[in-house]
C-alpha atoms as a PDB file:
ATOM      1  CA  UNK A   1      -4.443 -19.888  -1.488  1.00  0.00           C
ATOM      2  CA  UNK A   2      -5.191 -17.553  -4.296  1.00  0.00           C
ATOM      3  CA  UNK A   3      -1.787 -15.751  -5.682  1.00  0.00           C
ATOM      4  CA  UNK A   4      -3.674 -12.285  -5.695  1.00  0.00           C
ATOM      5  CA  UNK A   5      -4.644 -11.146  -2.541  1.00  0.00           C
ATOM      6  CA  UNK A   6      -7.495  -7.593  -2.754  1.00  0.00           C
ATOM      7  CA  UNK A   7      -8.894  -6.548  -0.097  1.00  0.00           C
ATOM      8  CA  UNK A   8     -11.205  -3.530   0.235  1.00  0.00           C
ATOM      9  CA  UNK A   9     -11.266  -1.042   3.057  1.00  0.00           C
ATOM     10  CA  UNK A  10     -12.494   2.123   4.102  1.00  0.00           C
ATOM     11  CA  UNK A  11     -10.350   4.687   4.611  1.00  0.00           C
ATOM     12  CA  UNK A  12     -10.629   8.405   5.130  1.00  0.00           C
ATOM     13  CA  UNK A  13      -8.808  11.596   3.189  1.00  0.00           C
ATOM     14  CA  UNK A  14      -6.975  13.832   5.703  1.00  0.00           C
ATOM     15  CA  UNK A  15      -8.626  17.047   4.594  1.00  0.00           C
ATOM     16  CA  UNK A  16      -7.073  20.762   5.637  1.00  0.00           C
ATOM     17  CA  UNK A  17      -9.006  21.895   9.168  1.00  0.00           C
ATOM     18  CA  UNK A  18      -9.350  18.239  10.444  1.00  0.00           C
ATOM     19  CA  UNK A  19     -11.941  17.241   7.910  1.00  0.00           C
ATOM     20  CA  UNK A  20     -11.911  13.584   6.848  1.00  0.00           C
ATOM     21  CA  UNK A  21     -13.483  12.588   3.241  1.00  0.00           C
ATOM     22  CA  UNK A  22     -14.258   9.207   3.542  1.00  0.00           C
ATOM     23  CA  UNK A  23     -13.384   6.879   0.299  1.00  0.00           C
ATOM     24  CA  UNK A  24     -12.825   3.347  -0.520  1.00  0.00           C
ATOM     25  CA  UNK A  25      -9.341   1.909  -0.748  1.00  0.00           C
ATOM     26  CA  UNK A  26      -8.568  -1.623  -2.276  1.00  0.00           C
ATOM     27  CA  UNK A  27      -5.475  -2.984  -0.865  1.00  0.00           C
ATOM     28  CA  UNK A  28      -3.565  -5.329  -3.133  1.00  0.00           C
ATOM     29  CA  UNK A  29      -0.647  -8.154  -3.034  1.00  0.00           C
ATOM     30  CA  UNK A  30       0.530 -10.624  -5.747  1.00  0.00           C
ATOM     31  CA  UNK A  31       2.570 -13.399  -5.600  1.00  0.00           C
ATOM     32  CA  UNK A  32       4.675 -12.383  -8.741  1.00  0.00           C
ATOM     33  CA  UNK A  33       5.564  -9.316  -6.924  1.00  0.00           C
ATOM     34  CA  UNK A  34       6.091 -10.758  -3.366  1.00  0.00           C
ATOM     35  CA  UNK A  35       8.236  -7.540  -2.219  1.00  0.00           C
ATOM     36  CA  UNK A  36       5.470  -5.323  -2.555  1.00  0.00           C
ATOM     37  CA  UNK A  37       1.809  -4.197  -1.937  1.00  0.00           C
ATOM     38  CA  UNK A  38      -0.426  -1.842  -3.710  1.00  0.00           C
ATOM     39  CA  UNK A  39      -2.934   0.430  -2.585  1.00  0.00           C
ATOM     40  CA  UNK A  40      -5.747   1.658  -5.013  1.00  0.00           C
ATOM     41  CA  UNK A  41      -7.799   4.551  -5.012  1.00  0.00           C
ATOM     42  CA  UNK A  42     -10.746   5.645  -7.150  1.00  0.00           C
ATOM     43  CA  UNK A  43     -10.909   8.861  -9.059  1.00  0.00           C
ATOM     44  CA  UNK A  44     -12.515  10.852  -6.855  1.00  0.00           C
ATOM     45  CA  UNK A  45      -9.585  10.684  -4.378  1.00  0.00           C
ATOM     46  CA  UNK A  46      -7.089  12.135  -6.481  1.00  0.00           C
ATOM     47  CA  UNK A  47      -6.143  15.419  -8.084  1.00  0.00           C
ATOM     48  CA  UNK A  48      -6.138  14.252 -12.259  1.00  0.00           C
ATOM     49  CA  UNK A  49      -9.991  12.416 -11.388  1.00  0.00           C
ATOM     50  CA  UNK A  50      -8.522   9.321 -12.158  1.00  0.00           C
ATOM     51  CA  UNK A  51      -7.105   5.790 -10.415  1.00  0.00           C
ATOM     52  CA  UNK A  52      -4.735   5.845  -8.756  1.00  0.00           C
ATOM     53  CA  UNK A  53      -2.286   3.182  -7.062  1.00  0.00           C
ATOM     54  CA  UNK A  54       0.769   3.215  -5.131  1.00  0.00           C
ATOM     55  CA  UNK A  55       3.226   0.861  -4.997  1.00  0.00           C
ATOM     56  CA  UNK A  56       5.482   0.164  -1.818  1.00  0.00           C
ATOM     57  CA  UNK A  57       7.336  -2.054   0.209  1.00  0.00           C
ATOM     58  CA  UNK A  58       5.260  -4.762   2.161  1.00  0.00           C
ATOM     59  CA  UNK A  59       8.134  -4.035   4.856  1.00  0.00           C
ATOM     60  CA  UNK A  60       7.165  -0.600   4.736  1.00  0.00           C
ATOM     61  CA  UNK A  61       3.691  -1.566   5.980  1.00  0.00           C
ATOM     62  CA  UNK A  62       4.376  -3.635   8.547  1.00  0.00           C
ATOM     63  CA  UNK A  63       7.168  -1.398   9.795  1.00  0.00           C
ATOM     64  CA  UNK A  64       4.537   1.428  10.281  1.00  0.00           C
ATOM     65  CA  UNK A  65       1.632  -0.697  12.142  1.00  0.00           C
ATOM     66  CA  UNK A  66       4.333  -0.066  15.451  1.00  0.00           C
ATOM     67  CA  UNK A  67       6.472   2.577  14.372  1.00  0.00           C
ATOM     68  CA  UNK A  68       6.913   6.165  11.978  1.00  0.00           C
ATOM     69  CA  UNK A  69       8.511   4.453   8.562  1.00  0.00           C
ATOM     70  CA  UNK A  70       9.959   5.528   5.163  1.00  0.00           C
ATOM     71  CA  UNK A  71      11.873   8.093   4.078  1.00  0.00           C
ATOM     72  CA  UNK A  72      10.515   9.013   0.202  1.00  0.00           C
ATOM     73  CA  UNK A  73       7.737   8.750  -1.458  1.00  0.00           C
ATOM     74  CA  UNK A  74       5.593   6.579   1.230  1.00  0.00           C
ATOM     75  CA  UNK A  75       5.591   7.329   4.931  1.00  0.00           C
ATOM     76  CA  UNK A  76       3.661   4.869   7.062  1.00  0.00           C
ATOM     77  CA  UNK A  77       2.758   5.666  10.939  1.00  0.00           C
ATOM     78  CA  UNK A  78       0.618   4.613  13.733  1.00  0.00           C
ATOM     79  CA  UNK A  79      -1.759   7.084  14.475  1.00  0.00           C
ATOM     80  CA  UNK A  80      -3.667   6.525  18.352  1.00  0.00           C
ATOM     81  CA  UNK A  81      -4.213   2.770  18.695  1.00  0.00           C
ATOM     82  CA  UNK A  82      -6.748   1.534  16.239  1.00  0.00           C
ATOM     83  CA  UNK A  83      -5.992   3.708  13.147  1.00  0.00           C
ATOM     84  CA  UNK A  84      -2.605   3.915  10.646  1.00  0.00           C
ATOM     85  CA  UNK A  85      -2.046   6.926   8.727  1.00  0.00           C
ATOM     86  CA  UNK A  86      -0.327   6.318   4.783  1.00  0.00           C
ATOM     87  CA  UNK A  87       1.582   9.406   3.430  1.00  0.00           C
ATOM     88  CA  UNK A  88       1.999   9.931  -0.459  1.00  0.00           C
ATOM     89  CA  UNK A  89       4.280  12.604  -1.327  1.00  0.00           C
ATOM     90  CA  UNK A  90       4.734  13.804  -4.790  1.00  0.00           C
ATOM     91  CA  UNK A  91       5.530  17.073  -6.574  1.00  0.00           C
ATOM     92  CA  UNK A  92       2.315  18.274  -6.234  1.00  0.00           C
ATOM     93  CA  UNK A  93       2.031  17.871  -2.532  1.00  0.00           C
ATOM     94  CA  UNK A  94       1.002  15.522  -0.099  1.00  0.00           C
ATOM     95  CA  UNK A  95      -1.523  13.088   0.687  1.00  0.00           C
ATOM     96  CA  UNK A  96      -2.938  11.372   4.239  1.00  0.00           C
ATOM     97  CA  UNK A  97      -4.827   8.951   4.397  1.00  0.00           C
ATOM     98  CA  UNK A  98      -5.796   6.986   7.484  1.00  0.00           C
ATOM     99  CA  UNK A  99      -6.865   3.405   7.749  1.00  0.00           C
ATOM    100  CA  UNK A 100      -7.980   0.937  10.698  1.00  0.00           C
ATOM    101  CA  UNK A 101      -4.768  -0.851  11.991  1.00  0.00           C
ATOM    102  CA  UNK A 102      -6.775  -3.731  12.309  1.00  0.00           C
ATOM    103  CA  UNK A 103      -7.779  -4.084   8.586  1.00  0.00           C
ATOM    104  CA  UNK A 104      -4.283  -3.351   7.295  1.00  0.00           C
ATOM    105  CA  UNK A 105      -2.356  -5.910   9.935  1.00  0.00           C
ATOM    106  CA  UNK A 106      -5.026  -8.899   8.666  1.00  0.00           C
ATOM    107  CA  UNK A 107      -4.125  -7.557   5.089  1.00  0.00           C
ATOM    108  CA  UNK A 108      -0.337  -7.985   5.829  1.00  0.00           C
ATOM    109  CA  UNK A 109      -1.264 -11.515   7.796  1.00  0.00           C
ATOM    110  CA  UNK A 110      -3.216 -12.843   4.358  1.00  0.00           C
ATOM    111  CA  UNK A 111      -0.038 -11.656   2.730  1.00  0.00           C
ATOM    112  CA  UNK A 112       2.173 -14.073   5.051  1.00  0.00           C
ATOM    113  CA  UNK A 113      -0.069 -17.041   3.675  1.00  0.00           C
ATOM    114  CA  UNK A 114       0.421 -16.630   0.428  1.00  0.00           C
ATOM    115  CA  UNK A 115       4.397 -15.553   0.428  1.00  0.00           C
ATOM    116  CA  UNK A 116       5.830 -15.611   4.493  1.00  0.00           C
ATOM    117  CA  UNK A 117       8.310 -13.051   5.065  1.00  0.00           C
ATOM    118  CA  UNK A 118      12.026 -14.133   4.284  1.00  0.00           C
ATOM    119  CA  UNK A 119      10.882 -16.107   1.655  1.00  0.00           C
ATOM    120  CA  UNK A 120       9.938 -13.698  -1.426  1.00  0.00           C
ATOM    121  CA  UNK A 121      13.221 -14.412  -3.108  1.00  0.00           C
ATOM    122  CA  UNK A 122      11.683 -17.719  -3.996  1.00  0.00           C
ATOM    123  CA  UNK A 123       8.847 -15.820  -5.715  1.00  0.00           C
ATOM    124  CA  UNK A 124      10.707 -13.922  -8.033  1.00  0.00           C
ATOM    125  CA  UNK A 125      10.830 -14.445 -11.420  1.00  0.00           C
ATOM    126  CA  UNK A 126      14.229 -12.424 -12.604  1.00  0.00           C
ATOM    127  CA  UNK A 127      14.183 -13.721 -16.216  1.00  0.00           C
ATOM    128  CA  UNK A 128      10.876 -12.061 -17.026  1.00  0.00           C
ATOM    129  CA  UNK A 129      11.659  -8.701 -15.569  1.00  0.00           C
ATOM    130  CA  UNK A 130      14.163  -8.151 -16.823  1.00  0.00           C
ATOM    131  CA  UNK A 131      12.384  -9.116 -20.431  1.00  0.00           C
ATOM    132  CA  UNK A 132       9.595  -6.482 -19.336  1.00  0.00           C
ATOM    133  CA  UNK A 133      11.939  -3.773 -18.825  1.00  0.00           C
ATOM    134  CA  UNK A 134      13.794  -4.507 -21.917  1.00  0.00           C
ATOM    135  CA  UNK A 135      10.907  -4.273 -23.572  1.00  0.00           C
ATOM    136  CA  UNK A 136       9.723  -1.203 -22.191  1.00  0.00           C
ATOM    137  CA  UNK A 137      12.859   0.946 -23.313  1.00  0.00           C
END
């Protein structure tokens, strides 16, 4: 199996008055970073008009398919049965965005083939991140 996992979805902009904007999403998870999963959206879905991704736990995710999770930055909930609402909270304010339960929990399951859950301490690769921090400071 492929050590990058993307997967595109639809998912819709909570808008003030109830309005939904509809815009694609690409979901993302890589073996080299087996704790976490990305989510990507275009520029047209964020405030600057350019990509943007956000990075989170891949326990976080699964953790909100059943159940309200996360306490900072990323807030993941169920929302009704088929749909999962993501919350991004910055400075500037906040974002909702919902997406099918269904496409995110076959997401998380294609996630499980590549690195299964307990095991992503095998994956990482200590040595070079610490050499990429380094090097960023």
């Amino acid at each position: 199996m492929s050590p990058v996992i993307d997967q595109t979805v639809r998912a819709g902009l909570l808008r003030s008055g109830g309005r939904v904007q509809e815009i694609p999403a690409v979901l993302r998870y890589r073996r080299t970073d087996p704790l976490a999963v990305r989510v990507c959206f275009p520029p047209r879905a964020s405030l600057g008009g350019t990509d943007v991704a956000w990075v989170f736990g891949r326990d976080l995710l699964a953790s909100g398919l059943h159940q309200p999770a996360g306490e900072g930055d990323v807030r993941v909930r169920p929302s009704g049965g088929a749909m999962t609402v993501l919350e991004f909270h910055t400075s500037l304010g906040t974002a909702m965005v919902r997406m099918t339960t269904a496409d995110l929990y076959g997401f998380l399951q294609r996630s499980y083939g590549v690195v299964p859950p307990g095991s992503e301490h095998l994956h990482l690769d200590l040595d070079r991140d610490l050499a990429d921090l380094l090097r960023e400071a």
